[in-house]
Protein backbone atom coordinates (compact mmCIF):
# COMPACT_ATOMS: atom_id res chain seq x y z
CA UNK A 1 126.14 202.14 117.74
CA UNK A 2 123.21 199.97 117.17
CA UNK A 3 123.81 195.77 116.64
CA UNK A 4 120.14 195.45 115.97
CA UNK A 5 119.02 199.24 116.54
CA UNK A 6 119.26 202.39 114.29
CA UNK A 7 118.95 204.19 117.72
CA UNK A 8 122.61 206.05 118.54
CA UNK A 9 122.53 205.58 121.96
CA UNK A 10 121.76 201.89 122.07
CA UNK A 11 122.73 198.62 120.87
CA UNK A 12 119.48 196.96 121.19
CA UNK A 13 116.22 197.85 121.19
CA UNK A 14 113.06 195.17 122.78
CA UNK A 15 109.39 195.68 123.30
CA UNK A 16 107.41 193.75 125.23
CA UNK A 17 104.26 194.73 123.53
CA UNK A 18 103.53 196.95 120.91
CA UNK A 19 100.94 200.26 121.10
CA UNK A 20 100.37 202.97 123.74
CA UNK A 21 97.88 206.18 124.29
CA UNK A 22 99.23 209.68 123.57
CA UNK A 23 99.51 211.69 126.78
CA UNK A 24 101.61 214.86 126.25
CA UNK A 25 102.31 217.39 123.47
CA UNK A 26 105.74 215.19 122.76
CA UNK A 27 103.60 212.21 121.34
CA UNK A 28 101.65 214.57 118.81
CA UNK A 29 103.67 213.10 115.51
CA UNK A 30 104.16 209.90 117.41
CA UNK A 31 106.99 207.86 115.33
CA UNK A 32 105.83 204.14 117.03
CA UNK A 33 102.51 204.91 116.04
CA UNK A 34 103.62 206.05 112.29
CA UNK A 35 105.60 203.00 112.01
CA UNK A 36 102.31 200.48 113.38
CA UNK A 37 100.23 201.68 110.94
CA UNK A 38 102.87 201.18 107.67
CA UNK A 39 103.69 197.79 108.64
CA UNK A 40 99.66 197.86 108.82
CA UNK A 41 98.91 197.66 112.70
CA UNK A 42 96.74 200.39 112.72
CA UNK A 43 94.69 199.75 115.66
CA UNK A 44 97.32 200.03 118.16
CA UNK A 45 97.24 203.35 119.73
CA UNK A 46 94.74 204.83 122.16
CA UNK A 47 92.76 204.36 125.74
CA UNK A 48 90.92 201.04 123.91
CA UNK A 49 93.26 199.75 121.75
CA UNK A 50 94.16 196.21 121.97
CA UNK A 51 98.23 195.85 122.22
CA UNK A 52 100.04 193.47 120.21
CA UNK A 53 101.98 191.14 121.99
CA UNK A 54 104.83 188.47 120.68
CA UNK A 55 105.50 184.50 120.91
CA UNK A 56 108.37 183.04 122.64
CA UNK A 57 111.04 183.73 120.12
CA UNK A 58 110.97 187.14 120.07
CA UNK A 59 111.53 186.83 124.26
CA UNK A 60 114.64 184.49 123.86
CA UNK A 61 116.27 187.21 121.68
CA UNK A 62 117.75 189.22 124.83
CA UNK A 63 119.34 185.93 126.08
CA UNK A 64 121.15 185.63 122.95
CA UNK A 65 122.26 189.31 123.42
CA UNK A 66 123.10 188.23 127.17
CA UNK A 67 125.24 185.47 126.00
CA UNK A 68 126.98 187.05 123.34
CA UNK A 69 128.15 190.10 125.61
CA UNK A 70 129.18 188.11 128.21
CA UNK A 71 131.40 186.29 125.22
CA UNK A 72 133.16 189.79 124.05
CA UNK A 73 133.51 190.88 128.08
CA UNK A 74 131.55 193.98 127.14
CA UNK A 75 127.61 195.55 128.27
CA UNK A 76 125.43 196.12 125.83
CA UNK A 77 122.32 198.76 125.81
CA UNK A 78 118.76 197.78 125.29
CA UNK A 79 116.29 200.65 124.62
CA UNK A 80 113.41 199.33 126.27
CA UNK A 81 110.57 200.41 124.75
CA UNK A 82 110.59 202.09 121.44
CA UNK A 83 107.26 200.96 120.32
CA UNK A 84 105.14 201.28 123.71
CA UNK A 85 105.19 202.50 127.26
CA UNK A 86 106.87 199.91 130.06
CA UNK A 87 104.80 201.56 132.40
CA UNK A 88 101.59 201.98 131.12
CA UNK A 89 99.16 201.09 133.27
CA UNK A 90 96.64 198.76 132.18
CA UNK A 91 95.66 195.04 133.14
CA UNK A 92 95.83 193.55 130.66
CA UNK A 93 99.69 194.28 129.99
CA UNK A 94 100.75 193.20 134.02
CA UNK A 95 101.24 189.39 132.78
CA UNK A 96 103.78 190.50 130.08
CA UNK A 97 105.69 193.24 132.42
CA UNK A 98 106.09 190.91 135.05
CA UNK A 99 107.85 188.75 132.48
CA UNK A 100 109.97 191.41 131.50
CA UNK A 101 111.05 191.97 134.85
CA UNK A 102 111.96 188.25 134.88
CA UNK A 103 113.44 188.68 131.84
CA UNK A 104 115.82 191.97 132.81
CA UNK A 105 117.38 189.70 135.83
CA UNK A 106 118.11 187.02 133.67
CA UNK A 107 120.53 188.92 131.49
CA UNK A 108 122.71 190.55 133.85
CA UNK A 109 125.09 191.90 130.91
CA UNK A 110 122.41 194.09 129.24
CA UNK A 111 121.72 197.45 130.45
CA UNK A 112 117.71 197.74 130.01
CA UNK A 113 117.19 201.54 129.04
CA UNK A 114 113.82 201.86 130.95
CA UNK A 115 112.75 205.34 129.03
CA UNK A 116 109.12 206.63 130.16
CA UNK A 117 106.44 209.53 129.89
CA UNK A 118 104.96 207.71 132.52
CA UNK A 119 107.20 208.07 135.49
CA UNK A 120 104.24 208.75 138.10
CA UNK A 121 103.13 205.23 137.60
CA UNK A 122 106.56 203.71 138.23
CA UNK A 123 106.90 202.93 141.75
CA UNK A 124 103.55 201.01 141.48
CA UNK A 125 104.46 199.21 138.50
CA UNK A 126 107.65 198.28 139.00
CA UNK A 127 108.93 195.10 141.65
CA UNK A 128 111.86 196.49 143.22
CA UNK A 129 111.39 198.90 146.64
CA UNK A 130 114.84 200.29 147.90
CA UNK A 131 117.99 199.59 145.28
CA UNK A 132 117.10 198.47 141.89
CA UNK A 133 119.16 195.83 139.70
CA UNK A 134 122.38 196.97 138.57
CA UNK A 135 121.47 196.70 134.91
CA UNK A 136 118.32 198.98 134.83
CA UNK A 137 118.55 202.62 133.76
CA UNK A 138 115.69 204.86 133.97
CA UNK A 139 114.72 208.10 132.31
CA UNK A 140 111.91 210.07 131.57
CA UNK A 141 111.02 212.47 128.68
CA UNK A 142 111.21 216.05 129.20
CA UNK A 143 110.15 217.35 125.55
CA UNK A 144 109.60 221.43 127.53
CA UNK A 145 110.30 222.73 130.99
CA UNK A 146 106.84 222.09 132.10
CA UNK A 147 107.07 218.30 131.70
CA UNK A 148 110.28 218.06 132.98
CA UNK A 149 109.27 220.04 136.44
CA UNK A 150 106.21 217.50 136.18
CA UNK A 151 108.27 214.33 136.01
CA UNK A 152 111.41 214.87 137.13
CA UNK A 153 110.98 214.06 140.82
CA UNK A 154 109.24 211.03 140.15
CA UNK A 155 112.40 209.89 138.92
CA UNK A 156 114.71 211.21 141.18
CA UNK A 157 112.68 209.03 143.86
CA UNK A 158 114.16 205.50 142.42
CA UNK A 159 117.85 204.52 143.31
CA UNK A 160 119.00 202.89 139.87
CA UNK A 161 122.47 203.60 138.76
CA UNK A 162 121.25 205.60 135.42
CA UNK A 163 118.58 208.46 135.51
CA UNK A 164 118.64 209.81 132.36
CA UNK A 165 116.43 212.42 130.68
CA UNK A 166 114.89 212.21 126.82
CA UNK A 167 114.65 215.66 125.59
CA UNK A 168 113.32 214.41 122.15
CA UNK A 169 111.22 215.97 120.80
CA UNK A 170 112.95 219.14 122.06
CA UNK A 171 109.94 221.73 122.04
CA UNK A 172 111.37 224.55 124.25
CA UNK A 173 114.55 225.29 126.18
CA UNK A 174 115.05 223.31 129.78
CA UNK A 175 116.72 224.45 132.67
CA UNK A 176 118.04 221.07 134.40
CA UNK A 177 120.70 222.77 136.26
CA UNK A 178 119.21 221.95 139.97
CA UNK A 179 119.00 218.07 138.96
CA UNK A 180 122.07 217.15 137.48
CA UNK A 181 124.51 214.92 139.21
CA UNK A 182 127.79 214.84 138.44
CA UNK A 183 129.66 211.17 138.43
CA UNK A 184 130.87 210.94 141.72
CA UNK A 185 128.41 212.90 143.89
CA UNK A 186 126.23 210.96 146.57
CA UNK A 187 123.23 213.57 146.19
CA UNK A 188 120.18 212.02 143.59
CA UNK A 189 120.23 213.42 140.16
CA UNK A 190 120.21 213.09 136.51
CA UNK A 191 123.19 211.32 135.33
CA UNK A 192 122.51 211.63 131.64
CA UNK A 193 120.96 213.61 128.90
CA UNK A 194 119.84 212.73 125.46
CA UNK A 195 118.50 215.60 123.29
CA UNK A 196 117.28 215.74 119.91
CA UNK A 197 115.01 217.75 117.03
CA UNK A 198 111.60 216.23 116.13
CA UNK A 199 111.73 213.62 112.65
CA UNK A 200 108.82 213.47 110.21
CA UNK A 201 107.11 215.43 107.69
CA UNK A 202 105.36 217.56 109.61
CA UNK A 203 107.82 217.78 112.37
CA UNK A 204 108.10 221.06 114.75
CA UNK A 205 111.57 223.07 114.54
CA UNK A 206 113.93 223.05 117.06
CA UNK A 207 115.48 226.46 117.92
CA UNK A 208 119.93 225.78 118.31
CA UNK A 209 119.71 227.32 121.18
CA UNK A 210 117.85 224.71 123.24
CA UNK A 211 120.14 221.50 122.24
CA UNK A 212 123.68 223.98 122.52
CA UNK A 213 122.31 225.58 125.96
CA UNK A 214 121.60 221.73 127.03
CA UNK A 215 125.14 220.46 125.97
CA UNK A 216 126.76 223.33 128.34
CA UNK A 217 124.38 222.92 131.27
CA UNK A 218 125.82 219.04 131.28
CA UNK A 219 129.92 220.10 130.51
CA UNK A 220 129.44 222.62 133.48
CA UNK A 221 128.02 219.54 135.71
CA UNK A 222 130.59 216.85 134.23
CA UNK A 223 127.16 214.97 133.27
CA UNK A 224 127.01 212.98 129.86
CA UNK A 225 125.19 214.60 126.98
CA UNK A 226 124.00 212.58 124.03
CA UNK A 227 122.91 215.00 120.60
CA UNK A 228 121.05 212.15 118.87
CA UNK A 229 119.42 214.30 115.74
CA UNK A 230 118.70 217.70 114.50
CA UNK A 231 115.38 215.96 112.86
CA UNK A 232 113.88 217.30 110.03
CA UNK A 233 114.84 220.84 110.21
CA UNK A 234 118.19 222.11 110.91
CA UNK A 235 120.56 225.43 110.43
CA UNK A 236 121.09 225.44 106.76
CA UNK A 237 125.06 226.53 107.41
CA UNK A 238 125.22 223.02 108.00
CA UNK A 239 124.04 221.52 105.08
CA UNK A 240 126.73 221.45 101.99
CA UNK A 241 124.72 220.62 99.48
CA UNK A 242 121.73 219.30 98.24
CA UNK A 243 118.85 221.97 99.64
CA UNK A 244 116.18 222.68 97.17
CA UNK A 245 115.30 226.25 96.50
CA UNK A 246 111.72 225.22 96.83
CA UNK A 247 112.63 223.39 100.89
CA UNK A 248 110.56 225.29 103.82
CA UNK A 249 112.85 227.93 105.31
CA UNK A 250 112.53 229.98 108.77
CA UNK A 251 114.44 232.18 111.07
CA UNK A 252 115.13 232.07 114.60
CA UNK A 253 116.87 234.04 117.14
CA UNK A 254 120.39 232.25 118.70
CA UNK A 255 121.75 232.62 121.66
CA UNK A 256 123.76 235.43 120.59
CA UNK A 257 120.71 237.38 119.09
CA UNK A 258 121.42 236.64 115.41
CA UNK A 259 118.95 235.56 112.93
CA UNK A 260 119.68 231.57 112.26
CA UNK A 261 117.77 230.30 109.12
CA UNK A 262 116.55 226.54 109.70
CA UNK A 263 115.36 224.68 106.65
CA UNK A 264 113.35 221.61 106.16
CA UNK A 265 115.20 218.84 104.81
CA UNK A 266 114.53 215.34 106.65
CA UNK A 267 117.17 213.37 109.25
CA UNK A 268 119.39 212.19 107.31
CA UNK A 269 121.04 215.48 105.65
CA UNK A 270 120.27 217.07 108.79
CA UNK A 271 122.82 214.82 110.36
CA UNK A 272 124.23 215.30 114.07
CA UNK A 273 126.67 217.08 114.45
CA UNK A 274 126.08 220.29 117.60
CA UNK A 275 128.92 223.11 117.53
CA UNK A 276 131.17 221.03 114.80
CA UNK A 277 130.79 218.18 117.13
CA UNK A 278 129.01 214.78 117.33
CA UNK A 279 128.10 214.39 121.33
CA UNK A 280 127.75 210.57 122.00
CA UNK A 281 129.23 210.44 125.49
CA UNK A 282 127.49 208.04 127.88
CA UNK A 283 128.08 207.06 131.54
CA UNK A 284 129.95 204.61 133.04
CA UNK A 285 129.64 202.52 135.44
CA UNK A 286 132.94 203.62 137.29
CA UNK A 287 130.94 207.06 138.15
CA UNK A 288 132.57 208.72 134.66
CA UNK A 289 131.69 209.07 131.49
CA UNK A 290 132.59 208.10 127.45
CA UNK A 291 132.71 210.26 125.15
């Protein structure tokens, strides 16, 4: 999927500014924050941090992106922000947000993928009162039930085209039956989930019930569901080959009450597959969906 993203549900991925504050149990084995520190910014994350910010060059890159999908007649994602919060709210970032909100008009081709923990904060951060530009999609992160019945009608309050949901890291099973929309229907809802297992070395398990009961909450609502990872555990019936006898191993319960062994064996042999298949639908603008 990704032109300049190793993200699955994007082509593009931009930050404004780099560094944020963990505020939920989601952001415990923060990846951004892993990532700062090995590429040695390591004084990036928390309440006092400074945030690193970038020179002109890296803020003409999206009008190349513009440019060239207007050339191929196609849109184009941009995960906006993998490495920070849009919406945190702090002075010293409004200077840079306001030119990203310059910036998200100015490429009308690009679908910004507005994806925040901080959802409250949004209709005092953000410009637009009433309908929002056609190119913006906004989510929220839902990594439990609790956070989800905490953020979700913050969302639900801003008429964009996309709201979309993050369940990554998936820590518990969600119910988001009463918010779904299906394509088509005129009453606010979520018009797209992403779900996902945790990544990292000392990542917490995801039980296959939570990502399988997920998949069939959004077929029964016609609503686009994105599996983007089992992470670094997953059922070991799905690896072929490769598992040490010395990897972590533990047993949950399924949906159907049997015992499902998970085992600890990093992304990439983990892979993505949910139920034999690999769920990359996404909406449309047209009120359907891709799969």
């Amino acid at each position: 999927m990704g032109v300049n993203s190793k993200i699955e549900w994007t082509h593009h991925t931009f930050n404004p500014w780099w560094g944020c504050l963990r505020i939920s149990p989601a952001c415990k084995h923060c990846y951004a924050e892993t990532w700062a520190k090995r590429v040695g910014m390591n004084d990036l994350w928390g309440k006092e941090a400074p945030r690193r910010f970038f020179t002109d060059a890296h803020w003409r890159e999206p009008l190349k992106w513009d440019r060239d999908a207007a050339a191929a007649g196609e849109r184009r994602r941009v995960f906006c922000a993998s490495m920070a919060d849009v919406f945190e709210d702090r002075a010293d970032l409004n200077e840079t947000r306001e030119r990203l909100w310059a910036l998200i008009e100015a490429t009308p081709n690009l679908d910004w993928l507005l994806l925040t923990k901080r959802i409250r904060h949004v209709k005092k951060l953000a410009p637009w009162s009433g309908k929002w530009p056609e190119n913006i999609w906004l989510g929220t992160s839902t990594e439990n039930q609790n956070w989800l019945e905490k953020r979700v009608d913050h969302l639900l309050q801003h008429n964009v085209v996309v709201r979309f949901v993050s369940a990554e890291p998936l820590l518990g099973p969600l119910n988001l039956r009463p918010w779904l929309q299906a394509p088509g229907s005129s009453v606010p809802g979520i018009n797209w989930v992403i779900a996902g297992g945790e990544s990292g070395p000392d990542s917490r398990s995801m039980n296959p019930a939570w990502p399988e009961d997920l998949r069939d909450q959004c077929n029964e609502a016609n609503v686009p569901f994105h599996f983007k990872q089992w992470g670094h555990w997953a059922p070991e019936e799905l690896i072929a080959e490769g598992i040490s006898a010395r990897a972590q191993r533990i047993d949950v319960v399924g949906r159907d009450g049997a015992i499902i062994r998970l085992v600890k064996v990093g992304k990439s042999k983990g892979g993505r597959e949910l139920g034999g298949t690999t769920w990359d639908q996404v909406p449309l603008l047209d009120g359907g969906l891709a799969r």
